[in-house]
N, C-alpha and C. Protein backbone atom coordinates (compact mmCIF):
# COMPACT_ATOMS: atom_id res chain seq x y z
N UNK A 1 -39.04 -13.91 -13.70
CA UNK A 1 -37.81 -13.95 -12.94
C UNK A 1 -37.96 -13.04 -11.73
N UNK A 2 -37.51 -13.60 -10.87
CA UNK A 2 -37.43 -12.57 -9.49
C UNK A 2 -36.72 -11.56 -9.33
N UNK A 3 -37.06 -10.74 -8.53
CA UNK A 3 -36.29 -9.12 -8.65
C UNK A 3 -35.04 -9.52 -8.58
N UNK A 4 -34.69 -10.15 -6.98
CA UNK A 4 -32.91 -10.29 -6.69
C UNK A 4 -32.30 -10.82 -7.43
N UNK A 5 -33.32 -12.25 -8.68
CA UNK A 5 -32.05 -12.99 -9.21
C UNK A 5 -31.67 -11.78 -10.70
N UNK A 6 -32.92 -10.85 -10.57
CA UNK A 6 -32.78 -10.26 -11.46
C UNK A 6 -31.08 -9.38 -11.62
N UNK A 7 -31.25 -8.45 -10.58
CA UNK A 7 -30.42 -7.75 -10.24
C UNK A 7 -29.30 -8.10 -9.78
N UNK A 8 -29.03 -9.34 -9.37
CA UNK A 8 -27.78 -10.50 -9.09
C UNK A 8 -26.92 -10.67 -10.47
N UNK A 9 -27.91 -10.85 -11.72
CA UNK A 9 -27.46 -11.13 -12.98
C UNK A 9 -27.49 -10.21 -13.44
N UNK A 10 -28.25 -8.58 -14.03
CA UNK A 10 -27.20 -8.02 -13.99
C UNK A 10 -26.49 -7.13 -13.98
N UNK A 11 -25.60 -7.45 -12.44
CA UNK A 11 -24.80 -6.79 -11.06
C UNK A 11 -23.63 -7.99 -12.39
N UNK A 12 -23.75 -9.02 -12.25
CA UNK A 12 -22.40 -9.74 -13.41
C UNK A 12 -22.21 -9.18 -14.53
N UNK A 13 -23.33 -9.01 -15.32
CA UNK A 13 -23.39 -8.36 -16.44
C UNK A 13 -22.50 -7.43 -16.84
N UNK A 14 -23.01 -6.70 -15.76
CA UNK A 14 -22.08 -5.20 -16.10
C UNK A 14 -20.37 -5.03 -15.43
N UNK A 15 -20.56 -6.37 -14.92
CA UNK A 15 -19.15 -6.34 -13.96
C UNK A 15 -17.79 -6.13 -15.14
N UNK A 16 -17.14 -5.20 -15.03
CA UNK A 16 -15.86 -5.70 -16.09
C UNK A 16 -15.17 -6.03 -15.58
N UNK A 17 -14.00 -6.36 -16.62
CA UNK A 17 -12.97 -6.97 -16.41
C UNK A 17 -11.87 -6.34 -17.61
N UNK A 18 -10.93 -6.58 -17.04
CA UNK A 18 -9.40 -6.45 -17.85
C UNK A 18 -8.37 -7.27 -17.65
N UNK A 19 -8.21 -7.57 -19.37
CA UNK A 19 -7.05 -8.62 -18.78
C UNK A 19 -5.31 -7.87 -18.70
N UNK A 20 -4.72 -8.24 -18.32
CA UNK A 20 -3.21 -7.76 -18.21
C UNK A 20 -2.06 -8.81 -18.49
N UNK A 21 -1.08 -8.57 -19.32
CA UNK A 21 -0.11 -9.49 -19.08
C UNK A 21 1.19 -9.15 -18.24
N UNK A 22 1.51 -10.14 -17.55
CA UNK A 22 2.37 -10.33 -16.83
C UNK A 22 3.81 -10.73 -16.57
N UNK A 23 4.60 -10.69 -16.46
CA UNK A 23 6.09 -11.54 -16.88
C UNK A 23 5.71 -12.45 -15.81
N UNK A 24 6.29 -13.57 -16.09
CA UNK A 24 6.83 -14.89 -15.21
C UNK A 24 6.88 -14.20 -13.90
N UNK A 25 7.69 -13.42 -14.26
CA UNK A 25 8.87 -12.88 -12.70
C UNK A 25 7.89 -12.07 -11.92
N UNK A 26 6.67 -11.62 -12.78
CA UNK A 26 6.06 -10.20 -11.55
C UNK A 26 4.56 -11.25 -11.40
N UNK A 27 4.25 -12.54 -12.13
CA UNK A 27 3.27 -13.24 -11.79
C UNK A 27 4.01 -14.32 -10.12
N UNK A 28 5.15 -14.14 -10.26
CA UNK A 28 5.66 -15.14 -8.86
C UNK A 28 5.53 -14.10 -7.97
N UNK A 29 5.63 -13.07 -7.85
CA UNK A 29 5.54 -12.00 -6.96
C UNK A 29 4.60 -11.81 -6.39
N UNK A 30 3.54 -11.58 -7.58
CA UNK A 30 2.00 -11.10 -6.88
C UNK A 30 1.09 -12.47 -6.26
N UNK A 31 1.97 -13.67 -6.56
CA UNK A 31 1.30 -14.76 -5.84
C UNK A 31 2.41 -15.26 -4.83
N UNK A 32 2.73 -14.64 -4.55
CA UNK A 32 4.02 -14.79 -3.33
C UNK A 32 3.58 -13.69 -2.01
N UNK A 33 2.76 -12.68 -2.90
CA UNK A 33 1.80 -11.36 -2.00
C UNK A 33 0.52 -12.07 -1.44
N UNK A 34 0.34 -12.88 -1.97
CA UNK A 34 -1.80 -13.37 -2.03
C UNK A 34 -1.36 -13.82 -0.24
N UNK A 35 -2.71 -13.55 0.60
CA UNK A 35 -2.88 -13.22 1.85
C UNK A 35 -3.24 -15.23 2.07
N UNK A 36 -3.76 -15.39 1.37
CA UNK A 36 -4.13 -17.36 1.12
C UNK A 36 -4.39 -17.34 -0.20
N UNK A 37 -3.87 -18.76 -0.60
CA UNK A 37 -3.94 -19.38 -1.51
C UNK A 37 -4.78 -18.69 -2.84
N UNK A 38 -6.73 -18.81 -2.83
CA UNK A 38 -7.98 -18.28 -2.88
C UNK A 38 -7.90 -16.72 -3.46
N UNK A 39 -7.06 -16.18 -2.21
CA UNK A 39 -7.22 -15.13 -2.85
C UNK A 39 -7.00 -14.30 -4.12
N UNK A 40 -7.85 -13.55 -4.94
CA UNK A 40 -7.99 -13.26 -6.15
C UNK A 40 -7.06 -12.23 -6.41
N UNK A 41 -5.95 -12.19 -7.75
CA UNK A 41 -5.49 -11.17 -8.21
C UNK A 41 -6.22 -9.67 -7.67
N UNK A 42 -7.62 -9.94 -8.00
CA UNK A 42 -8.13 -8.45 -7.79
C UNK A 42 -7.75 -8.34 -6.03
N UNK A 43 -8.48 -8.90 -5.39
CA UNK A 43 -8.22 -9.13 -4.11
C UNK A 43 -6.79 -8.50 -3.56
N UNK A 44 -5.70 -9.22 -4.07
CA UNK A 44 -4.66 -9.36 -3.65
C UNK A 44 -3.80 -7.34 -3.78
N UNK A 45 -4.17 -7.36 -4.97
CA UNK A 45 -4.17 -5.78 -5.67
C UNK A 45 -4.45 -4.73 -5.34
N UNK A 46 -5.84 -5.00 -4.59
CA UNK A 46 -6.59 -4.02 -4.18
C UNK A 46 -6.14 -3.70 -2.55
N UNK A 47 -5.93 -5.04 -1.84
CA UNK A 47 -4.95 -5.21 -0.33
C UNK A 47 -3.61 -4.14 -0.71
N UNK A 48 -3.02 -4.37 -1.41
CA UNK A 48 -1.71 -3.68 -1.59
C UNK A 48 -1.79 -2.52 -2.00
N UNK A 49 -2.76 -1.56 -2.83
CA UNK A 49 -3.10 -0.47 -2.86
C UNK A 49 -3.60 -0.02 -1.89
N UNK A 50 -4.65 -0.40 -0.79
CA UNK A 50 -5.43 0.09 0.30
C UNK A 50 -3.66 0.21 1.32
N UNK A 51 -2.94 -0.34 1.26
CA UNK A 51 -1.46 -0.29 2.43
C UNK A 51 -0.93 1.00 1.44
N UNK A 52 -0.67 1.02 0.71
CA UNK A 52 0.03 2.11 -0.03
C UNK A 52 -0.74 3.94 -0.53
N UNK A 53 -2.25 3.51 -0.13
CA UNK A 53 -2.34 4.78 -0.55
C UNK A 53 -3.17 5.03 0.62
N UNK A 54 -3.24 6.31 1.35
CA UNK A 54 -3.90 6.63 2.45
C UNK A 54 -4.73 8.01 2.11
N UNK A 55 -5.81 7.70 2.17
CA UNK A 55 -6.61 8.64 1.07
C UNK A 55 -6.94 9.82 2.34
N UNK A 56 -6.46 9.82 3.45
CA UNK A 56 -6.61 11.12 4.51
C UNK A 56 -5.52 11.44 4.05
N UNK A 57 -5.55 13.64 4.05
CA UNK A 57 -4.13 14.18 3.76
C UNK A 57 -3.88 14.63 4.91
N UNK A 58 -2.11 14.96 4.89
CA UNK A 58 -1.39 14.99 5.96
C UNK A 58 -2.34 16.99 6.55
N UNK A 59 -2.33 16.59 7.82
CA UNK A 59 -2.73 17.92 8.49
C UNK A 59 -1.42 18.79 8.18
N UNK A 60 -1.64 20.14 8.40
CA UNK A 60 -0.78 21.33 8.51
C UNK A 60 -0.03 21.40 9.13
N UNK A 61 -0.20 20.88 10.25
CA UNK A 61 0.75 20.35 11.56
C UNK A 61 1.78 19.73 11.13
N UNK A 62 1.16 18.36 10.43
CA UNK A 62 2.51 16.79 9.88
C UNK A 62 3.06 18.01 9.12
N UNK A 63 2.78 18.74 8.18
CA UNK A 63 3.72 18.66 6.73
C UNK A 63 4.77 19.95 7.31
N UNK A 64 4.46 20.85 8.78
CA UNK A 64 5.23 21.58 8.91
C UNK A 64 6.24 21.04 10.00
N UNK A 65 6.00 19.98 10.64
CA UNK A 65 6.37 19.02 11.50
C UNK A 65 8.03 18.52 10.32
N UNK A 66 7.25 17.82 9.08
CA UNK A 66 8.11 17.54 8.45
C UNK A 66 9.12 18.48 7.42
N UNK A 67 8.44 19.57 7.41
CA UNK A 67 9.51 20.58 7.19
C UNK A 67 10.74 20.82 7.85
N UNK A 68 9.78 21.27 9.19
CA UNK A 68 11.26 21.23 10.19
C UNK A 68 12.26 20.39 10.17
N UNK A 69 11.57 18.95 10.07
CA UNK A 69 12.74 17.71 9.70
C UNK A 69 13.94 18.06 9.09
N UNK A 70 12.99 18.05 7.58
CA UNK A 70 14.22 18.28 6.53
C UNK A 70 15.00 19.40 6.82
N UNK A 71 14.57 20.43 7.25
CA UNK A 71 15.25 21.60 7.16
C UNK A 71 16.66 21.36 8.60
N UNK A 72 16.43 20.94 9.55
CA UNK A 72 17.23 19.67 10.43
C UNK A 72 18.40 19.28 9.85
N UNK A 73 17.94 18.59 9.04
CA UNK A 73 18.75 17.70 7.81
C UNK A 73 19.77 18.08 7.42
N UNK A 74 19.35 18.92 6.72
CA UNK A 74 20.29 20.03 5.77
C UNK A 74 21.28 21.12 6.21
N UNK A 75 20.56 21.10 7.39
CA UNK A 75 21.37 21.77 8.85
C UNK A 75 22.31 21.04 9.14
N UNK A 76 22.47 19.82 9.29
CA UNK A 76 23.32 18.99 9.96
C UNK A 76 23.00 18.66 10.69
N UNK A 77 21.97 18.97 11.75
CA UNK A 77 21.35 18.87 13.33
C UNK A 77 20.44 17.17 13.37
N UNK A 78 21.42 16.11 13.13
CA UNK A 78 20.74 15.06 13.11
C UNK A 78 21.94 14.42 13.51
N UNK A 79 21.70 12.91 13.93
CA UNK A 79 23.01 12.15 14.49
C UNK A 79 22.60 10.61 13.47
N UNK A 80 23.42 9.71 13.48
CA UNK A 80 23.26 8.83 12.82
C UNK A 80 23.02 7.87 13.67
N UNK A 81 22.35 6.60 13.10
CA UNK A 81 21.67 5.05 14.02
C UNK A 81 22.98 4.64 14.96
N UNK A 82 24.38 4.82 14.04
CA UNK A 82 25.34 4.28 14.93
C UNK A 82 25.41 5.22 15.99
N UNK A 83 25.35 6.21 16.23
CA UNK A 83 25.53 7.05 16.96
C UNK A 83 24.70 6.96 18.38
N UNK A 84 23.68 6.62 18.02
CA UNK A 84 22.34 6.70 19.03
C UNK A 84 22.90 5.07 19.82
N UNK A 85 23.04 4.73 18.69
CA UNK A 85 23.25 3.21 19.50
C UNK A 85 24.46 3.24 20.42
N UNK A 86 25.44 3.99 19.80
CA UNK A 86 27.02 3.88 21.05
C UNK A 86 26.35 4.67 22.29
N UNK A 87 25.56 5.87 22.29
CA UNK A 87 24.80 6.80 23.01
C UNK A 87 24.24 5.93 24.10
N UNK A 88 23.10 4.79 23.78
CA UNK A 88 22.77 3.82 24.54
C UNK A 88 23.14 2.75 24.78
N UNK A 89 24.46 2.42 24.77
CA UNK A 89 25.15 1.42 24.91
C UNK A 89 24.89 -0.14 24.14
N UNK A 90 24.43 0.25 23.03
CA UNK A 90 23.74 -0.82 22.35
C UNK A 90 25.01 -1.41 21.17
N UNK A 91 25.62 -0.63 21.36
CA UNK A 91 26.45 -1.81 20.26
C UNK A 91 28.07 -2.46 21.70
């Protein structure tokens, strides 16, 4: 047998798998997510984790950036969407 088909077979071999069950309701979902048709549960899973988890952490800057926010907040020192909008003549 040849090296690649060697190592092709087994690269399957060792591949696992897990199965999971699903409700009706969260199997219409995650195929209501699929990017086309084709695309594989794993596929589809792995797309929606890579959007949700951002494996760079926030610099020192963002998280004191967002301190200030909240601390803003709690202050009162914030205006609301309606507000901004009468502000710019948008409503």
């Amino acid at each position: 047998m040849r090296p690649k088909i060697l190592i092709l077979l087994m690269n399957l071999w060792f591949t696992m798998s897990t199965t999971i069950q699903l409700q009706p309701e969260t199997r219409s979902r995650l195929d209501a997510l699929k990017a086309h048709p084709q695309e594989s549960d794993d596929e589809t899973l792995n797309r929606i984790m890579d959007i949700l988890f951002d494996p760079e952490p926030l610099s020192e800057e963002t998280l004191q950036r967002i301190e200030e926010g909240l601390a803003d907040m709690r202050a009162g020192r914030c205006r609301s969407l309606e507000e901004i909008a009468q502000e710019l003549g948008l409503e």
